[in-house]
N, C-alpha and C. Protein backbone atom coordinates (compact mmCIF):
# COMPACT_ATOMS: atom_id res chain seq x y z
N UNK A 1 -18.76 40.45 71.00
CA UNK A 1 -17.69 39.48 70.97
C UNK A 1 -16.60 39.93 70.00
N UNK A 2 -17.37 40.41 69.24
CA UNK A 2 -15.81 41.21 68.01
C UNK A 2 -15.03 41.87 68.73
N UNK A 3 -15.75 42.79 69.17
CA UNK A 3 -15.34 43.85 70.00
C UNK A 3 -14.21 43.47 70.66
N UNK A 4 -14.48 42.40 71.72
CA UNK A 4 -13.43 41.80 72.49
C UNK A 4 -12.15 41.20 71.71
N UNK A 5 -12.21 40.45 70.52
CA UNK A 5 -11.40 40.17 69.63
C UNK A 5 -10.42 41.38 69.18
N UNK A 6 -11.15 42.67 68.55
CA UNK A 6 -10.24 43.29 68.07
C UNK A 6 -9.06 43.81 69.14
N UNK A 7 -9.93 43.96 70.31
CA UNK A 7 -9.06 44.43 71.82
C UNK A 7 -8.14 43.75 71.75
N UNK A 8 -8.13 42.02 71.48
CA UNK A 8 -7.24 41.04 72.04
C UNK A 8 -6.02 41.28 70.87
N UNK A 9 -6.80 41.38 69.88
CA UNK A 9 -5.99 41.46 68.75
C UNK A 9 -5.02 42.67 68.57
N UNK A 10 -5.57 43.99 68.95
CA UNK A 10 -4.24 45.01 69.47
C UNK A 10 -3.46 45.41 70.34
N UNK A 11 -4.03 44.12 71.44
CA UNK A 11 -3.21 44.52 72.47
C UNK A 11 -1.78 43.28 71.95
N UNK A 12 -2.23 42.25 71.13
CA UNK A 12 -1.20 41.60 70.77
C UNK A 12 -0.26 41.81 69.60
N UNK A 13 -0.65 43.22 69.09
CA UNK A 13 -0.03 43.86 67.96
C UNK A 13 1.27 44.74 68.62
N UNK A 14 0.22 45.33 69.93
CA UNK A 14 1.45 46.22 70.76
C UNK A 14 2.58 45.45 71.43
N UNK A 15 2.10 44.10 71.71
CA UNK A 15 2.93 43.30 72.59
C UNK A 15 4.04 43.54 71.17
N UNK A 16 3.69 42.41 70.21
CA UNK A 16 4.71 42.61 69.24
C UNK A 16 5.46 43.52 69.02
N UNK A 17 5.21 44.89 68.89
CA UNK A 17 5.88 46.19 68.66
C UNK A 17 6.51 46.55 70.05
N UNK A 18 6.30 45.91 70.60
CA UNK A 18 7.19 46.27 71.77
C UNK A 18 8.51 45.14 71.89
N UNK A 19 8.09 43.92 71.34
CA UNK A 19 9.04 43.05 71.80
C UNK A 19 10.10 43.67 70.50
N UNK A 20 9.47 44.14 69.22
CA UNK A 20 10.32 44.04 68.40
C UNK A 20 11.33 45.08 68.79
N UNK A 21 11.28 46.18 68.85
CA UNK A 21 11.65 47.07 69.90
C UNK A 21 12.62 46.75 70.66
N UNK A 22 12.60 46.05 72.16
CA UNK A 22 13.59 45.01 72.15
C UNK A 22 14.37 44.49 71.90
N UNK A 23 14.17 44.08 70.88
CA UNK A 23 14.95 43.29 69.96
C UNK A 23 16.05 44.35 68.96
N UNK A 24 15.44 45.63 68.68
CA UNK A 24 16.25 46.48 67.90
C UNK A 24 17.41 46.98 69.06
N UNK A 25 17.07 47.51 70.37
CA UNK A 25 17.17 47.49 71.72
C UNK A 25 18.62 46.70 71.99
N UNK A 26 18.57 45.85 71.90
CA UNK A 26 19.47 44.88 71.63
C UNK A 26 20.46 44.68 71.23
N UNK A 27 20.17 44.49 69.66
CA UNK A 27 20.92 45.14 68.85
C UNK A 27 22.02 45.81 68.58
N UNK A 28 21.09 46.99 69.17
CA UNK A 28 21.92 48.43 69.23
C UNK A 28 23.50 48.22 70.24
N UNK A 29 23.00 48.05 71.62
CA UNK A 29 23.95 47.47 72.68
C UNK A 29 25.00 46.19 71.68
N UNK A 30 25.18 45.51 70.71
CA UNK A 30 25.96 44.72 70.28
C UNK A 30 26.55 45.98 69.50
N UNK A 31 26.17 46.62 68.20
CA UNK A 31 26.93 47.15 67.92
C UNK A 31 27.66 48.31 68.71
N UNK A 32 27.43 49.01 69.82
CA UNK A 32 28.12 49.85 70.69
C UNK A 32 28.99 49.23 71.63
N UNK A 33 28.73 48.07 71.46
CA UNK A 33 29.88 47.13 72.21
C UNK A 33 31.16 47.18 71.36
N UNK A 34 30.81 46.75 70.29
CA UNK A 34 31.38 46.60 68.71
C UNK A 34 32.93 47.83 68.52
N UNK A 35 31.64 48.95 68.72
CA UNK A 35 32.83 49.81 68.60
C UNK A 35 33.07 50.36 69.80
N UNK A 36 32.60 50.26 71.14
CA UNK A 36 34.00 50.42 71.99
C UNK A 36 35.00 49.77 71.79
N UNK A 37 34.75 48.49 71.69
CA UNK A 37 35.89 46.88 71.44
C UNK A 37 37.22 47.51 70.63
N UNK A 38 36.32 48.71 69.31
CA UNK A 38 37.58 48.73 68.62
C UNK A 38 38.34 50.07 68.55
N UNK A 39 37.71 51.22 69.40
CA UNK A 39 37.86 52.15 70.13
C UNK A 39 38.87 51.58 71.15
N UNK A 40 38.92 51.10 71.95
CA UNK A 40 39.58 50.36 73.08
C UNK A 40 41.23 50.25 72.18
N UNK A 41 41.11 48.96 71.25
CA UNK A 41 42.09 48.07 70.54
C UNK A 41 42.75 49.09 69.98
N UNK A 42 41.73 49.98 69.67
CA UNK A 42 42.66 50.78 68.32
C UNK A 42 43.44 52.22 68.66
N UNK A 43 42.91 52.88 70.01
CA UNK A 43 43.41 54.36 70.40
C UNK A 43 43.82 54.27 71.52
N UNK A 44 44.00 53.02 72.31
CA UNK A 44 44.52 52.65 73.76
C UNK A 44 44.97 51.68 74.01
N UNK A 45 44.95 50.47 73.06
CA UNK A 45 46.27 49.34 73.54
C UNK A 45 47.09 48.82 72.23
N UNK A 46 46.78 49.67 71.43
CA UNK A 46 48.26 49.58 70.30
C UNK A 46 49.17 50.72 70.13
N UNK A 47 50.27 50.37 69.85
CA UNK A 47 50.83 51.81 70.25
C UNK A 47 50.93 52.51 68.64
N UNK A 48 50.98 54.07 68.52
CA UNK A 48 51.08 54.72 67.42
C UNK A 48 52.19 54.28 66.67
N UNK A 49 52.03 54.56 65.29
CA UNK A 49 53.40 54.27 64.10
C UNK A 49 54.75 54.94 64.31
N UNK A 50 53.84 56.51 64.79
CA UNK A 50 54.54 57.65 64.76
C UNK A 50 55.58 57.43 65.77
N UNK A 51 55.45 57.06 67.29
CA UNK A 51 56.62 57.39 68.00
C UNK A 51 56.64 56.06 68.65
N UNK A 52 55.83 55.25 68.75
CA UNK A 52 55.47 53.54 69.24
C UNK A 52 54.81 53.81 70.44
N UNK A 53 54.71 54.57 70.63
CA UNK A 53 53.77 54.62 72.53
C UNK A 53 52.25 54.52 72.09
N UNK A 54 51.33 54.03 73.53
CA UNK A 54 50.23 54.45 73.26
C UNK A 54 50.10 55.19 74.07
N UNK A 55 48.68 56.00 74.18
CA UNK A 55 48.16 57.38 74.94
C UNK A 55 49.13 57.44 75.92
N UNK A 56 49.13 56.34 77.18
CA UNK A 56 49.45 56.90 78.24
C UNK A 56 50.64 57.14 78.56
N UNK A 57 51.59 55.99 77.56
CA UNK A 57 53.15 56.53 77.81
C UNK A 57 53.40 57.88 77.02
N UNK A 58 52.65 58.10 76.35
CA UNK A 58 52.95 59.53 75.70
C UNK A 58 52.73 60.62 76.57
N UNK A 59 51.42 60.42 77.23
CA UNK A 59 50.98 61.22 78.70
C UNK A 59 52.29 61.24 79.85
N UNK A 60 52.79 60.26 79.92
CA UNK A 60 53.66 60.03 81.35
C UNK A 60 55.09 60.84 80.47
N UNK A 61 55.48 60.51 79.34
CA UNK A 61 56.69 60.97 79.06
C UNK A 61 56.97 62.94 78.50
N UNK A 62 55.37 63.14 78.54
CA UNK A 62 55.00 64.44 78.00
C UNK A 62 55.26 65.35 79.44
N UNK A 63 54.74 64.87 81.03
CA UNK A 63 54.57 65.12 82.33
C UNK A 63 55.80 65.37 82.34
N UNK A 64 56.56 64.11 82.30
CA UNK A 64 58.25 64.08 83.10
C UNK A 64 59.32 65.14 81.90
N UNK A 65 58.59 65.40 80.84
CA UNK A 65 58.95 67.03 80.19
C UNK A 65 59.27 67.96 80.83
N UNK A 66 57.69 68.04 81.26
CA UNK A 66 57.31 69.36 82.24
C UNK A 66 58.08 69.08 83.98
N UNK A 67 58.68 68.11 84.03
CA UNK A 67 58.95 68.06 85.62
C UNK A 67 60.20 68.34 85.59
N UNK A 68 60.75 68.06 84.07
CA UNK A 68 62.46 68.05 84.10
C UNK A 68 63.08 68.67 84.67
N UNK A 69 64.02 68.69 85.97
CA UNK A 69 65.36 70.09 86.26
C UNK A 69 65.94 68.96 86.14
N UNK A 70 66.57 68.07 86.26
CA UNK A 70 67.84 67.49 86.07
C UNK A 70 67.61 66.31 86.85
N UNK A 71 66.92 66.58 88.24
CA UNK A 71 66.54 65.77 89.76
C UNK A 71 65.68 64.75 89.37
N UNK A 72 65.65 63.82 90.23
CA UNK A 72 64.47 62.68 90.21
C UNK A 72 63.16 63.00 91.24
N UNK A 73 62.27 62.44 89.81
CA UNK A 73 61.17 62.73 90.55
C UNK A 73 59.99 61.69 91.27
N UNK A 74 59.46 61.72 92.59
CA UNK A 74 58.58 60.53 92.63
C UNK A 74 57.37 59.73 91.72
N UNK A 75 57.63 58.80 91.65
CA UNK A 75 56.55 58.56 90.11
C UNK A 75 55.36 58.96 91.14
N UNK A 76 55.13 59.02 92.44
CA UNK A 76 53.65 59.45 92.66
C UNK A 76 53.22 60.85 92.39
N UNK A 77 54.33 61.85 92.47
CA UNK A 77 54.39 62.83 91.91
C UNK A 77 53.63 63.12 89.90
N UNK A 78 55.16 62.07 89.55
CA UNK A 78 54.85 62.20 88.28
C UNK A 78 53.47 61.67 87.60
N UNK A 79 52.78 61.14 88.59
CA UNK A 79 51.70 60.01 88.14
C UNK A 79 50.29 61.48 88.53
N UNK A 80 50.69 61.90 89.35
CA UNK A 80 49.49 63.14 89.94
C UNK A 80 50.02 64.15 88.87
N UNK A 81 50.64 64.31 88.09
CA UNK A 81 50.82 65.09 86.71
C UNK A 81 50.21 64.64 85.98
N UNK A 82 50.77 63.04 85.61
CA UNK A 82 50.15 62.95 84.13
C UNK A 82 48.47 62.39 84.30
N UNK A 83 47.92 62.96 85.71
CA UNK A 83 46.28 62.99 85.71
C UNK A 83 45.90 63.97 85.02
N UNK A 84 46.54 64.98 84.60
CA UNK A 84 45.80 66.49 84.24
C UNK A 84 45.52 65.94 82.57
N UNK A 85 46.35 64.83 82.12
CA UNK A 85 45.96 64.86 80.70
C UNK A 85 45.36 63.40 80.73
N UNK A 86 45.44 62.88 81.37
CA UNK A 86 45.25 61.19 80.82
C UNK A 86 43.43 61.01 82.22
N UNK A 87 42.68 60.75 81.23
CA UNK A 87 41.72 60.56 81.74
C UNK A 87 40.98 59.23 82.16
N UNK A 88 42.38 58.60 82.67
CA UNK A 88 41.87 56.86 83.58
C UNK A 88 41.97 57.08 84.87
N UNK A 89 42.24 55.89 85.51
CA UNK A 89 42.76 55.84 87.03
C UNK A 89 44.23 56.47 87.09
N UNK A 90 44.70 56.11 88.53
CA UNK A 90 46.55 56.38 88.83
C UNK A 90 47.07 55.23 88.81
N UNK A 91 46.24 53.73 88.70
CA UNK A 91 46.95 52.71 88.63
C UNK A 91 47.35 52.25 87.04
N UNK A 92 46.63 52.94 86.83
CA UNK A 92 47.03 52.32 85.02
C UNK A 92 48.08 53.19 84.09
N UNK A 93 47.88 54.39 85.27
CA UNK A 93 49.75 55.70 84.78
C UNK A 93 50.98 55.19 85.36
N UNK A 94 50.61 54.47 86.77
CA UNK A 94 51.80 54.08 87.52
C UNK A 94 52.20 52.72 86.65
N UNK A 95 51.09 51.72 86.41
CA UNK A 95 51.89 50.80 85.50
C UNK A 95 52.15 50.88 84.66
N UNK A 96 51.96 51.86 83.51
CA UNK A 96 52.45 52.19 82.78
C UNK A 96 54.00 52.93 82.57
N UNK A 97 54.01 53.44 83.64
CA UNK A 97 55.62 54.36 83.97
C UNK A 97 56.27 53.21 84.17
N UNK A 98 55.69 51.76 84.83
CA UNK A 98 56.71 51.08 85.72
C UNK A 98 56.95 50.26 83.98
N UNK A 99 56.27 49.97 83.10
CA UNK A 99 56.70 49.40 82.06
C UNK A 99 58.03 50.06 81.26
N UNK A 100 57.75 51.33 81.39
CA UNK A 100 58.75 51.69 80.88
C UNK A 100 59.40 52.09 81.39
N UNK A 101 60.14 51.65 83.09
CA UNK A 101 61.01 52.30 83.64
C UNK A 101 62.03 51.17 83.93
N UNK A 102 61.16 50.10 83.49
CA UNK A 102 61.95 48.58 83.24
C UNK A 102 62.80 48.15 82.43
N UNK A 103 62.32 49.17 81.13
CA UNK A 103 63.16 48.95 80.07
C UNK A 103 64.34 49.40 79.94
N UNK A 104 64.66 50.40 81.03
CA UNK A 104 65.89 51.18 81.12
C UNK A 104 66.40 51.96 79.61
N UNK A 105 65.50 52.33 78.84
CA UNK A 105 65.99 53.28 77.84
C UNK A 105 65.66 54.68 78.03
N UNK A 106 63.86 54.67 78.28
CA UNK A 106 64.03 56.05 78.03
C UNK A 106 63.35 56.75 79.32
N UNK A 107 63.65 55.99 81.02
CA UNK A 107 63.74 56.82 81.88
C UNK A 107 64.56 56.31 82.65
N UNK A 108 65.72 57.10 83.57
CA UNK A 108 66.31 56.63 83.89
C UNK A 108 65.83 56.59 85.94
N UNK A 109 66.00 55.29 86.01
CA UNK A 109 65.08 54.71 87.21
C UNK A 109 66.44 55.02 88.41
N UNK A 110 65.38 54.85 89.62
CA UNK A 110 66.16 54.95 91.34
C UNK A 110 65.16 54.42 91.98
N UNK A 111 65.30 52.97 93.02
CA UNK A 111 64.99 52.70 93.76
C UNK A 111 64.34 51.01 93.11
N UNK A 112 63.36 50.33 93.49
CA UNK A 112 63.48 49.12 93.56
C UNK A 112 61.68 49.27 92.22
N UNK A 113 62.54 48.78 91.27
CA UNK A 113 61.53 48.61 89.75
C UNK A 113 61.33 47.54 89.11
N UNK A 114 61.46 46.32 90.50
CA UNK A 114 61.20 45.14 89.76
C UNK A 114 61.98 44.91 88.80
N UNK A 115 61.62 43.77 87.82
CA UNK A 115 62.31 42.88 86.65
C UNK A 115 61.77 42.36 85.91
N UNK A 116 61.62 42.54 84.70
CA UNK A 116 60.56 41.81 83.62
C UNK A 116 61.19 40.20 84.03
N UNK A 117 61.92 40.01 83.56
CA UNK A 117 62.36 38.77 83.28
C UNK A 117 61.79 38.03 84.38
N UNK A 118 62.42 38.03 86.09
CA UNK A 118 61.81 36.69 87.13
C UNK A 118 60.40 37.58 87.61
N UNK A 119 59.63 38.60 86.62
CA UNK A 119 58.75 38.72 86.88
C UNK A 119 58.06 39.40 88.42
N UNK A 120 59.58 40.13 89.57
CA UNK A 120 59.51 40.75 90.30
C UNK A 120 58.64 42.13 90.22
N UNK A 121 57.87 42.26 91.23
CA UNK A 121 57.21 43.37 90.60
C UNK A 121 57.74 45.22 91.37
N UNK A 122 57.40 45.75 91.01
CA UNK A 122 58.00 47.23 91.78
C UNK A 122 57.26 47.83 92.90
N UNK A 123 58.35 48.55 93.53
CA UNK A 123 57.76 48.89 94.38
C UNK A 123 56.73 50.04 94.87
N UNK A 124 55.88 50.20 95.82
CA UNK A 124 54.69 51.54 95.42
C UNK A 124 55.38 52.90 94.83
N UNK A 125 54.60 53.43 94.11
CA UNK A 125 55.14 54.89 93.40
C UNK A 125 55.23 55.97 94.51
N UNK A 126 54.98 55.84 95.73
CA UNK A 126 56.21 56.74 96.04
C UNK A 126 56.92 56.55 97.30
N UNK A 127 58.12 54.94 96.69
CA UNK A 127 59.02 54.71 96.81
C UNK A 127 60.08 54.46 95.87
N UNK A 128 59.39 54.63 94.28
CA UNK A 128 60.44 54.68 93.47
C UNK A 128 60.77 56.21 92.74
N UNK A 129 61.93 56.59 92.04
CA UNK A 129 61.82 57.61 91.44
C UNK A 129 62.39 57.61 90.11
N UNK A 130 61.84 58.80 89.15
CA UNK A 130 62.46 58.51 87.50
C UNK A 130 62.61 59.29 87.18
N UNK A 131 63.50 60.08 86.26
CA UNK A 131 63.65 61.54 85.39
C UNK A 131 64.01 61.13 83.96
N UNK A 132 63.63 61.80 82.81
CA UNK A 132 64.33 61.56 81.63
C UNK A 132 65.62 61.09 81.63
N UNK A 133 66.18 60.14 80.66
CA UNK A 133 66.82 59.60 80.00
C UNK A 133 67.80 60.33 79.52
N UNK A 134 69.37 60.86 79.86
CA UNK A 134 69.59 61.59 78.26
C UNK A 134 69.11 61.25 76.68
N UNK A 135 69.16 60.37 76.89
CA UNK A 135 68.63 59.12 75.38
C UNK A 135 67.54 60.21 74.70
N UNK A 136 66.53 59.60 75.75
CA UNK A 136 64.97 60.69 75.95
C UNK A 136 65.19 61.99 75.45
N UNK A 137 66.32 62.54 75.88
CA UNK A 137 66.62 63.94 76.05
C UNK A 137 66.68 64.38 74.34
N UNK A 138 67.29 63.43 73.63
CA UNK A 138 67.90 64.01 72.61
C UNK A 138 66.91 63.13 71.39
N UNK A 139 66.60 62.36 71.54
CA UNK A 139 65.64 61.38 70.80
C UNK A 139 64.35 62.14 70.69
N UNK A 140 63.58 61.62 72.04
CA UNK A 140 62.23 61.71 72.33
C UNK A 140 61.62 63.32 72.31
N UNK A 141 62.71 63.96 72.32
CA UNK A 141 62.80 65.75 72.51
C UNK A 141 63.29 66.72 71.89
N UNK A 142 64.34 65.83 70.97
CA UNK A 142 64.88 66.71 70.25
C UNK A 142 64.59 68.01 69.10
N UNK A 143 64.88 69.59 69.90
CA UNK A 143 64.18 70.20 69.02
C UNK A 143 63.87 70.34 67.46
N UNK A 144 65.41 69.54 67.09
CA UNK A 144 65.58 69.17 65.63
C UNK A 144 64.68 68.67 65.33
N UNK A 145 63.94 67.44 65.54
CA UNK A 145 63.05 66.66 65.10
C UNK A 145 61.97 66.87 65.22
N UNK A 146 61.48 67.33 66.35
CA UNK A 146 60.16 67.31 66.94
C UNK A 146 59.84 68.68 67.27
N UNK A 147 58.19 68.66 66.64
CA UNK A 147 57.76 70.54 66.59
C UNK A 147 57.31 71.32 67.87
């Protein structure tokens, strides 16, 4: 009868060590939540000190660098560029271009780009087109400033 006791008794030691386990298990998944949360907040939806963009407008405005001759280019074009560096979807480069193609500073837009204000939205990327800014040109590029 001991016998049977001690059995009962370690198999309910293992239960424990397993639940606790679990429980560390657990845990763990809160804090890796934790810091994606601030991974996320902190390197992809605030924008840097340095130039105010985050990743991806830096990605889209780095592309339309490399696309520059003078001509406009299709943002579906420009959006299948800035895949080679930006490692999301094409919908989150295209809205991102369309944010800043709204603002009319630093690309200069052709074709139908919506309106922040009544909240119109734009049309598919490749029916609209964008090329640098002079603004862009001399600001965002300028060899003076920038290495």
């Amino acid at each position: 009868m001991e016998e049977h006791e001690d059995e009962q008794l370690a198999k309910d030691e293992g239960q424990e060590g397993q639940q606790e386990a679990l429980t560390r298990v657990t845990g763990m998944y809160k804090d890796w939540f934790l810091d994606y949360a601030s991974y996320v907040i902190l390197e992809r939806a605030v924008p840097a000190i340095e130039d105010g963009f985050k990743p991806v407008q830096r990605r889209i405005m780095h592309a339309l660098k490399e696309l520059d001759d003078g001509r406009y280019n299709k943002v579906a074009n420009v959006v299948g560029h800035t895949m080679q560096y930006h490692p999301h979807g094409d919908a989150s480069i295209a809205d991102a271009m369309v944010q800043i193609g709204q603002k009319e500073l630093l690309i200069d837009t052709q074709g139908n780009w919506g309106n922040i204000l009544t909240g119109d939205g734009a049309a598919a990327s490749r029916y609209i087109e964008a090329r640098l800014s002079k603004f862009a040109l001399e600001v965002v590029f300028s060899p003076k400033i920038t290495e």
